[in-house]
C-alpha atoms as a PDB file:
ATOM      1  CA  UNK A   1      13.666  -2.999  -8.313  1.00  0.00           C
ATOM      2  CA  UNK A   2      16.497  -4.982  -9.430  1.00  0.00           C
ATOM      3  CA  UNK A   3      19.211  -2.480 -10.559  1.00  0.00           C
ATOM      4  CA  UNK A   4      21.040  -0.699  -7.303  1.00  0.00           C
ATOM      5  CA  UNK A   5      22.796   2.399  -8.777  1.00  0.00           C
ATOM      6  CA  UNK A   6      22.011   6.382  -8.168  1.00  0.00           C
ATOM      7  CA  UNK A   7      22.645   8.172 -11.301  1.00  0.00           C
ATOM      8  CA  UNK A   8      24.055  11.821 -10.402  1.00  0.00           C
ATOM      9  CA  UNK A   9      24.234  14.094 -13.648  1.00  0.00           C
ATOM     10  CA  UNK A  10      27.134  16.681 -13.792  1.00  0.00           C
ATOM     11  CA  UNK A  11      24.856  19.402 -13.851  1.00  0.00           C
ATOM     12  CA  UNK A  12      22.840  18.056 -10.259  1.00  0.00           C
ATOM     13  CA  UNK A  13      26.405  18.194  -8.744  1.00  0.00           C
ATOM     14  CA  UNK A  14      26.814  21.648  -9.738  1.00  0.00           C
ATOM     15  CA  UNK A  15      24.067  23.033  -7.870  1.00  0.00           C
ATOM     16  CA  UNK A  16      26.013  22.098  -4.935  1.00  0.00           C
ATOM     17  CA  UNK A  17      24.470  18.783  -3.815  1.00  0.00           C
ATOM     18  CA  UNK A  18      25.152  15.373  -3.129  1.00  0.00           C
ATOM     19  CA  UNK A  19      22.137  12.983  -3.428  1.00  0.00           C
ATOM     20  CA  UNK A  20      21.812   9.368  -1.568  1.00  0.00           C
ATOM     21  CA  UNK A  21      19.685   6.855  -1.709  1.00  0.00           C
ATOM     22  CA  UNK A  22      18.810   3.450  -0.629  1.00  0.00           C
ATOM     23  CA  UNK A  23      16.341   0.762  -0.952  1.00  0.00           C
ATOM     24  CA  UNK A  24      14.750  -1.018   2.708  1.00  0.00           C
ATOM     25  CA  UNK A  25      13.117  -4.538   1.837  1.00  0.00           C
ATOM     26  CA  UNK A  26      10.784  -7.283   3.559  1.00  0.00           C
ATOM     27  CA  UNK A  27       8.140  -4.513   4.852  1.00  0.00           C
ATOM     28  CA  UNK A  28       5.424  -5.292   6.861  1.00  0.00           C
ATOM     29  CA  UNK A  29       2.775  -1.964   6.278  1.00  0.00           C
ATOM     30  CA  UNK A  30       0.776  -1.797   9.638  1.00  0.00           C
ATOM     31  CA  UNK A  31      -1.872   0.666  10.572  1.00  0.00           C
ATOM     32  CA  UNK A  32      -2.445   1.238  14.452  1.00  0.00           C
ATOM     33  CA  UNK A  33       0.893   0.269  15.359  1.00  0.00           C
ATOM     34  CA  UNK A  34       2.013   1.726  18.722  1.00  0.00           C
ATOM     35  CA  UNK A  35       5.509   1.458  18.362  1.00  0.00           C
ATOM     36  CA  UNK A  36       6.388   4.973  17.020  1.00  0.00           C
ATOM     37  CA  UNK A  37       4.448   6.437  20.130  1.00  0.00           C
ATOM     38  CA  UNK A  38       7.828   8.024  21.922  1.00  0.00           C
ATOM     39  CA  UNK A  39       8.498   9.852  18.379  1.00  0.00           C
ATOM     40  CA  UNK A  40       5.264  10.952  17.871  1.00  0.00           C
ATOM     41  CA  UNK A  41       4.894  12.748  20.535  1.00  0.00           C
ATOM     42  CA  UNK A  42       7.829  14.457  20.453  1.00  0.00           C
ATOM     43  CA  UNK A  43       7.444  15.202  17.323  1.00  0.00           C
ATOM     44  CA  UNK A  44       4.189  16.914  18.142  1.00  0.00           C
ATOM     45  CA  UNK A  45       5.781  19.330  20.543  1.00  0.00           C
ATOM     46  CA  UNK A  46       5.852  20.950  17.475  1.00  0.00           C
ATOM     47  CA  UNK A  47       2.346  21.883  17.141  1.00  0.00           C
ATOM     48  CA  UNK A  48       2.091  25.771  17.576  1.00  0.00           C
ATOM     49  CA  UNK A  49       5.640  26.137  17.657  1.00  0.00           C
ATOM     50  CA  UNK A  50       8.329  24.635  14.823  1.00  0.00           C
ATOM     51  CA  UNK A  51      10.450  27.972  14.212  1.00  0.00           C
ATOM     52  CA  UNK A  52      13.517  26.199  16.118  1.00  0.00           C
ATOM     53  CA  UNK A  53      13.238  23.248  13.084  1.00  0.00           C
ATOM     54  CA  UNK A  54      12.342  26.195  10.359  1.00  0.00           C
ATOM     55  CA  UNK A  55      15.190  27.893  11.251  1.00  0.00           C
ATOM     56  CA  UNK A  56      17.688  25.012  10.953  1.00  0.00           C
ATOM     57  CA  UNK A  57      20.400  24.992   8.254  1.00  0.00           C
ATOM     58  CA  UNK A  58      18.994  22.143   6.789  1.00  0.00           C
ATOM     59  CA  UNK A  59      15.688  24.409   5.899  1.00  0.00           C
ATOM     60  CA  UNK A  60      17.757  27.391   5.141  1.00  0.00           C
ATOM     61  CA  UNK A  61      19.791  24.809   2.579  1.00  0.00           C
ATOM     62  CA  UNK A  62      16.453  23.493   0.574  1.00  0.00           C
ATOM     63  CA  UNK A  63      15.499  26.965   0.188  1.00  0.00           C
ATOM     64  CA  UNK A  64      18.643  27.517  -1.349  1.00  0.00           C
ATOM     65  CA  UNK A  65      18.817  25.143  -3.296  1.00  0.00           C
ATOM     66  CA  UNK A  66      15.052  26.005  -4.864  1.00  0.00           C
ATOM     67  CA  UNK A  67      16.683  29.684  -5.400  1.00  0.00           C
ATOM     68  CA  UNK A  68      19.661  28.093  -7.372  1.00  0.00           C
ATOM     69  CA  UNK A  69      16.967  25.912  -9.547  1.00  0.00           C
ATOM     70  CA  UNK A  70      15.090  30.090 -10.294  1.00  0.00           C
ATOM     71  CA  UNK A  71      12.244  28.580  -7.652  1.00  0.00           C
ATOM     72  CA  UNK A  72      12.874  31.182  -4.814  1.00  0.00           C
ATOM     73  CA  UNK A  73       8.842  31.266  -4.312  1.00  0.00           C
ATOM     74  CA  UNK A  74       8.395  27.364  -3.828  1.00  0.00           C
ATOM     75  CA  UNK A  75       8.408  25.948  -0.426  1.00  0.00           C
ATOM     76  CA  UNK A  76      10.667  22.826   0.025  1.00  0.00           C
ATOM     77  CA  UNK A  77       8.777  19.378   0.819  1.00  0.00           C
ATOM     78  CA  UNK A  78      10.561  19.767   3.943  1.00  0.00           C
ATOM     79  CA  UNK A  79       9.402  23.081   4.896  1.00  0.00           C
ATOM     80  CA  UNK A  80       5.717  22.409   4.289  1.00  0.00           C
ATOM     81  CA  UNK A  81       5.797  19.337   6.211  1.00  0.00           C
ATOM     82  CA  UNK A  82       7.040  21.040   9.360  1.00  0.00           C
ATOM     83  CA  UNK A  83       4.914  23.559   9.075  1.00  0.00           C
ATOM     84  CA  UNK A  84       1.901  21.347   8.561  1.00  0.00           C
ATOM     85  CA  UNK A  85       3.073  19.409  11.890  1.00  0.00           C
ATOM     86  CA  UNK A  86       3.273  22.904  13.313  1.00  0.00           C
ATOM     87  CA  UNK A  87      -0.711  23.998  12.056  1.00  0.00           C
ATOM     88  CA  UNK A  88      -2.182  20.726  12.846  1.00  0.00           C
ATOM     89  CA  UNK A  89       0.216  17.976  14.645  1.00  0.00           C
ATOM     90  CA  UNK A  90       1.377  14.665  13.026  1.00  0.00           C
ATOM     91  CA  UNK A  91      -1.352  12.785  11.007  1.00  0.00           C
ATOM     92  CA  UNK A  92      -0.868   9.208  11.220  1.00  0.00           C
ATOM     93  CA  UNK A  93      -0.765   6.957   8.092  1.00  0.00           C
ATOM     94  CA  UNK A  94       1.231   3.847   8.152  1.00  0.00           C
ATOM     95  CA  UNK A  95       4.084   2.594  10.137  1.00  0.00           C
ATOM     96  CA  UNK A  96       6.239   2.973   6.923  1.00  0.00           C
ATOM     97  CA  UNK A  97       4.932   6.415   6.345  1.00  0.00           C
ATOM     98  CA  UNK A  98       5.189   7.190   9.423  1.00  0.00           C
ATOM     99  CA  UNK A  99       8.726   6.477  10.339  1.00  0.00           C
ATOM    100  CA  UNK A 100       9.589   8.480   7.198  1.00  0.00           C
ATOM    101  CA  UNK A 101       7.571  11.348   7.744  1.00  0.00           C
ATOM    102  CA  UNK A 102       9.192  11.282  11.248  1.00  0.00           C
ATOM    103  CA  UNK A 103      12.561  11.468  10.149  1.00  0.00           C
ATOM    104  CA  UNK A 104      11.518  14.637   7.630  1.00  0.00           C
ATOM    105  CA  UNK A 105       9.886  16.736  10.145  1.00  0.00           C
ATOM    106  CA  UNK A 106      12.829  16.179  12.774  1.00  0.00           C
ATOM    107  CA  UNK A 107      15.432  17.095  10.083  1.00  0.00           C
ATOM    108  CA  UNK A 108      13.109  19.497   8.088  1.00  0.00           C
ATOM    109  CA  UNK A 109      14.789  17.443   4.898  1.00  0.00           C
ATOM    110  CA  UNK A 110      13.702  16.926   1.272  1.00  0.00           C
ATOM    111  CA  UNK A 111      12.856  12.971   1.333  1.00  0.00           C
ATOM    112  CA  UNK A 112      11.337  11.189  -1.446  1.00  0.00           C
ATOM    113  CA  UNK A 113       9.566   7.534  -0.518  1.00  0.00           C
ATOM    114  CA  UNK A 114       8.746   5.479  -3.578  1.00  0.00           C
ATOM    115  CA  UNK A 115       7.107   1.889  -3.421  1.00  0.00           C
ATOM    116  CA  UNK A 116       9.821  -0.038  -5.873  1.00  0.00           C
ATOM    117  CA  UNK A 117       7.255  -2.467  -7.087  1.00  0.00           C
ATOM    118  CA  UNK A 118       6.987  -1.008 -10.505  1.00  0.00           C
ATOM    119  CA  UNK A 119      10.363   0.422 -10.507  1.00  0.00           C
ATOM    120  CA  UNK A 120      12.744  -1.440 -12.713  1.00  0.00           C
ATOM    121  CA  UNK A 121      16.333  -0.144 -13.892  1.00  0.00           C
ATOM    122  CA  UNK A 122      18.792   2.592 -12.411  1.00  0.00           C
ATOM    123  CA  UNK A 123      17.298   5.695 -10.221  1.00  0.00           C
ATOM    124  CA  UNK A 124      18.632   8.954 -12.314  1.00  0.00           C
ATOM    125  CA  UNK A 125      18.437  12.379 -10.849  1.00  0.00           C
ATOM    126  CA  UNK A 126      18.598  15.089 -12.994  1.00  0.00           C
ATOM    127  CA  UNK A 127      17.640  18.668 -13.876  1.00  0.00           C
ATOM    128  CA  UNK A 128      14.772  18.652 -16.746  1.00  0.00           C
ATOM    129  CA  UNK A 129      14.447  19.481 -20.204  1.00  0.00           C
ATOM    130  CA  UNK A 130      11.153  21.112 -19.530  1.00  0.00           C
ATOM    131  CA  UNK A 131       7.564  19.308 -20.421  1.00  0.00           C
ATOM    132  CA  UNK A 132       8.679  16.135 -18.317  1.00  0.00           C
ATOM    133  CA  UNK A 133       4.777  14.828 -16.467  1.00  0.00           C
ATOM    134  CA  UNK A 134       3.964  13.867 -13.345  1.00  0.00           C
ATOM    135  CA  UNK A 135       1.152  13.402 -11.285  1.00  0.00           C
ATOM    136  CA  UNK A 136       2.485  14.639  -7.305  1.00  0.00           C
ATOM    137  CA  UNK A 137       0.562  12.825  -4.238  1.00  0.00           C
ATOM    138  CA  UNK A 138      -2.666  14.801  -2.986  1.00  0.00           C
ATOM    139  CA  UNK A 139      -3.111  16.533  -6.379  1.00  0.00           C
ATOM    140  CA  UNK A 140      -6.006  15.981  -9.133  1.00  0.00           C
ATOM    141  CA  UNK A 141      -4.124  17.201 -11.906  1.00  0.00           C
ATOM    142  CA  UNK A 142      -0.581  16.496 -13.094  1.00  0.00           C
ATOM    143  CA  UNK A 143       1.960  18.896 -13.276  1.00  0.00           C
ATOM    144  CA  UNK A 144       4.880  19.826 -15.446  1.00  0.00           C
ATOM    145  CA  UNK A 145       8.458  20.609 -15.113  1.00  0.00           C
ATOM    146  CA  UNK A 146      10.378  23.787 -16.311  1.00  0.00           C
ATOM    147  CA  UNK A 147      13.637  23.258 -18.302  1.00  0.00           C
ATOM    148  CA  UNK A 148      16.455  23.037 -15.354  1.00  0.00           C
ATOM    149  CA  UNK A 149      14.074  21.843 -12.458  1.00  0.00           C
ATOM    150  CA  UNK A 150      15.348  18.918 -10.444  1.00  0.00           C
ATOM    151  CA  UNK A 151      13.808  15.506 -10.553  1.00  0.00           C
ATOM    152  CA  UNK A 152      14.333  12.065 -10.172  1.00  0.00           C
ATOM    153  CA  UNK A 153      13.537   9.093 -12.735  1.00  0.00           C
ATOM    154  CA  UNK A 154      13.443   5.281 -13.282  1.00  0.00           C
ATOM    155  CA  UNK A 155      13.331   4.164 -16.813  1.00  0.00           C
ATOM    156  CA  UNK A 156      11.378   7.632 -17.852  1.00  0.00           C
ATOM    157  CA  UNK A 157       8.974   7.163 -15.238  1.00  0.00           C
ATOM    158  CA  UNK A 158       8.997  10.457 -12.619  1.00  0.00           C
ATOM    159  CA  UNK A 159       9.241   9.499  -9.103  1.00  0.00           C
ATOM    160  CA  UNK A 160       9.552  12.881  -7.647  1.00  0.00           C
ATOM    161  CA  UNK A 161       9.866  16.992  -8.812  1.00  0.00           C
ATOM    162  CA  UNK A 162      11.215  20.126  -7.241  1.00  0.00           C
ATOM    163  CA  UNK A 163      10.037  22.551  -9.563  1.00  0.00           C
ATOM    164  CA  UNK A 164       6.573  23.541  -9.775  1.00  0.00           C
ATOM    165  CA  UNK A 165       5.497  21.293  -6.782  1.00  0.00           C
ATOM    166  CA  UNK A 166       7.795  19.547  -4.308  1.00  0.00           C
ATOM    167  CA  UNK A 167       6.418  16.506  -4.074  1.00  0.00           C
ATOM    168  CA  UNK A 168       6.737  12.587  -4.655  1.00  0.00           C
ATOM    169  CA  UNK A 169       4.730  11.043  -7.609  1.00  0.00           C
ATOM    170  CA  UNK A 170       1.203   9.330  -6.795  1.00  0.00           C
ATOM    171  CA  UNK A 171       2.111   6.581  -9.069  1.00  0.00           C
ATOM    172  CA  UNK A 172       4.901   5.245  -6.447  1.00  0.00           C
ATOM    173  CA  UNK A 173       2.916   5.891  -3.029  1.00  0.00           C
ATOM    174  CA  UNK A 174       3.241   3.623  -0.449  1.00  0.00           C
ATOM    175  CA  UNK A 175       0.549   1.095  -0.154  1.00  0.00           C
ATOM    176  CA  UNK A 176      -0.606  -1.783   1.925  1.00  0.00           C
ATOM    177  CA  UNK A 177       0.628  -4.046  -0.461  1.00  0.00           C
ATOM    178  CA  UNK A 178       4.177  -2.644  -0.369  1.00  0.00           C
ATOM    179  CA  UNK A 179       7.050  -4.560   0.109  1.00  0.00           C
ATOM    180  CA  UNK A 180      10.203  -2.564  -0.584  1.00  0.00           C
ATOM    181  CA  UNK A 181      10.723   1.072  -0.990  1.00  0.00           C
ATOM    182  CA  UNK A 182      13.104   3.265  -2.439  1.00  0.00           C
ATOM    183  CA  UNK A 183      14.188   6.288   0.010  1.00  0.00           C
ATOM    184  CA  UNK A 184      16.191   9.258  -1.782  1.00  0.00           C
ATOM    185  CA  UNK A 185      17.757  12.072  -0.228  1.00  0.00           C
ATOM    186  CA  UNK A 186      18.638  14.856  -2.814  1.00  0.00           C
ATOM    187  CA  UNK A 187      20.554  16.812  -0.273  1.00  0.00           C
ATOM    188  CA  UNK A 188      21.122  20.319  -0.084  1.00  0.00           C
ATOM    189  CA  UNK A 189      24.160  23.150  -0.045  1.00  0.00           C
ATOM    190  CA  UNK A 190      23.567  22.784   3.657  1.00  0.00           C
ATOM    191  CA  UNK A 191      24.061  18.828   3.715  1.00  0.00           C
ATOM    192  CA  UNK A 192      26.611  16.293   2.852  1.00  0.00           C
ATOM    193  CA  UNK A 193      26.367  12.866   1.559  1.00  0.00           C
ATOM    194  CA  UNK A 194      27.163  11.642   4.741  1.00  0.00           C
ATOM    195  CA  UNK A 195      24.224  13.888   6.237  1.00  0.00           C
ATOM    196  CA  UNK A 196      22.196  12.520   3.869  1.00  0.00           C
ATOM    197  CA  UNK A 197      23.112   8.622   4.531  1.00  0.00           C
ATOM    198  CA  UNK A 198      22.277   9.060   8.120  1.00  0.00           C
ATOM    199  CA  UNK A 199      18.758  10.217   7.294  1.00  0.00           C
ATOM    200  CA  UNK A 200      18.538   7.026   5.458  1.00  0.00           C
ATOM    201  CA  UNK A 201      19.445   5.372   8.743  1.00  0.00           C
ATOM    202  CA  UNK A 202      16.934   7.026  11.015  1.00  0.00           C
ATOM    203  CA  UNK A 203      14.434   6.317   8.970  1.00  0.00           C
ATOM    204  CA  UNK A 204      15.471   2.491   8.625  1.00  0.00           C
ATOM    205  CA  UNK A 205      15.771   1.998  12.365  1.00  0.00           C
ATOM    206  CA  UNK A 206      12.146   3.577  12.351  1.00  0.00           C
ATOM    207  CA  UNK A 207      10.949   1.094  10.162  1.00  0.00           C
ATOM    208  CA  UNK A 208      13.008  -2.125  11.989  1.00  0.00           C
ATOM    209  CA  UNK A 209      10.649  -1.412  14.937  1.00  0.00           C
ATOM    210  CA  UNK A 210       7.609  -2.846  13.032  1.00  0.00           C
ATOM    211  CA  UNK A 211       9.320  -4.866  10.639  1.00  0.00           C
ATOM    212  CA  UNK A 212      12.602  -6.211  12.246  1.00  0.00           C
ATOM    213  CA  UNK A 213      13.252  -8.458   9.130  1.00  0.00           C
ATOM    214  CA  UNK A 214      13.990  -5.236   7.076  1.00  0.00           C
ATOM    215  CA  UNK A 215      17.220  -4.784   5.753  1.00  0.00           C
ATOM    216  CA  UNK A 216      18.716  -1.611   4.043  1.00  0.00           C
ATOM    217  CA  UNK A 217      21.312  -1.385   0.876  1.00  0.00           C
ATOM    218  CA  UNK A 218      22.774   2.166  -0.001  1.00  0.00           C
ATOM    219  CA  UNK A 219      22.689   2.945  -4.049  1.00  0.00           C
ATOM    220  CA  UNK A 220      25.965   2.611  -5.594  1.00  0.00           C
ATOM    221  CA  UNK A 221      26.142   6.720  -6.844  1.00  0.00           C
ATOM    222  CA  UNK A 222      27.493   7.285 -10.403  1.00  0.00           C
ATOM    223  CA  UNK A 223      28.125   9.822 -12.050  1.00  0.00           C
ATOM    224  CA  UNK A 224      26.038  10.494 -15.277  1.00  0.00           C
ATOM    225  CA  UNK A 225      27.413  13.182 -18.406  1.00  0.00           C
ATOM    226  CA  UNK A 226      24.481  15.398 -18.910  1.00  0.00           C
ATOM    227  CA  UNK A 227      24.059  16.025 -22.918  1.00  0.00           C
ATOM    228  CA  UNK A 228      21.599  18.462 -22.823  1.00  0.00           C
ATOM    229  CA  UNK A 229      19.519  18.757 -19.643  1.00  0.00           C
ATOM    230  CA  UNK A 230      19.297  15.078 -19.472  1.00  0.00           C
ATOM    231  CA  UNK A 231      21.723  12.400 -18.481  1.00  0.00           C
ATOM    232  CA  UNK A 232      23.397  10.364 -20.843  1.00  0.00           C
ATOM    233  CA  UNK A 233      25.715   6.855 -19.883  1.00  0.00           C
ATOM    234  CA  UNK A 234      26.871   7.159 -16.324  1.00  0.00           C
ATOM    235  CA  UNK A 235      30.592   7.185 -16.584  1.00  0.00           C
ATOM    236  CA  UNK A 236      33.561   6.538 -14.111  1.00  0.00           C
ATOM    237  CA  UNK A 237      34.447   9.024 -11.406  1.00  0.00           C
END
């Protein structure tokens, strides 16, 4: 990934939200690391029990900000993740995957993870024009977005969609042959950017505990003038 800008269209930042995001480099994906043991655990204190977490304002904000996007009946990536912590307990992946998914049960957050290998060019979030593709993680079939859903793109490649799913895009999982990833926040009416910059740092000291040659850079965030539903040149704010 060699450009370092977030792309914010006019009509993102009228929904109320302020989306971060930054890219952590020099990973080291381990399986059957111990070192997230303390988090884990608390974490699944969960199990049987997350209504303190699904009652934050942080959950409260994503489903907001599906009902301002006409999705009222989709559950936030957030939401489903605590709850699926709260069915079953915390399912160990990776140590990258795991710090992140960490992070997005303790917050109950919208996070998007995205291996940057194949990424190339600015990170644009926008709302769609309707028919964008994508296939999400854990699904067979791809799906598509409804004119005015929210997603993020790199060079007209979907990373992630809040519309019909709210989910990241298979294409961009996380791998044992990834290096560097791309973490974005899209935020809610609940968060700020600064909320969302510190999730980014959670999840980054997470990740130093296996890999303590990481290092983190924040996006620089631009606006972009939607024409349309889709973003055009970013221009000066």
């Amino acid at each position: 990934m060699d450009s370092n800008t977030l792309v914010v269209t006019d009509d993102v930042r009228a929904l109320g939200i302020a989306p971060v995001g930054c890219q952590i480099r020099n990973l080291d994906v381990q399986s059957g690391t111990n070192a997230l043991n303390a988090e884990i655990n608390e974490v699944n204190q969960l199990t049987g029990d997350a209504s303190a977490v699904l009652a934050s304002d942080v959950v409260d904000g994503s489903r907001e900000l599906f009902h301002r996007l006409g999705r009222s009946d989709q559950e936030p990536a957030g939401e489903q993740l605590v709850k699926l912590i709260e069915a079953r307990g915390f399912n160990r992946n990776n140590n990258i995957v795991d710090a992140y998914n960490i992070v997005g049960v303790q917050s109950g957050a919208i996070l998007g993870m995205h291996d940057t290998g194949e990424i190339d060019g600015p990170i644009t979030i926008r709302r769609a024009d309707g028919g964008e593709t994508m296939l999400p993680i854990f699904h067979e079939e791809p799906e598509t977005a409804a004119e005015g859903d929210l997603l993020w793109e790199s060079d007209g490649d979907l990373l992630a969609l809040l519309g019909p799913v709210s989910r990241d895009a298979d294409a961009f999982k996380v791998t044992e042959s990834t290096d560097d990833v791309l973490l974005v926040v899209p935020g809610n009416p609940a968060m700020s950017e600064a909320d969302g910059r510190a999730l980014c740092r959670d999840t980054f000291e997470l990740i130093k505990r296996t890999c303590p040659t990481a290092t983190m850079e924040f996006l620089d965030v631009q606006r972009g003038v939607t024409t349309g539903s889709r973003a055009a040149t970013p221009a000066d704010d």
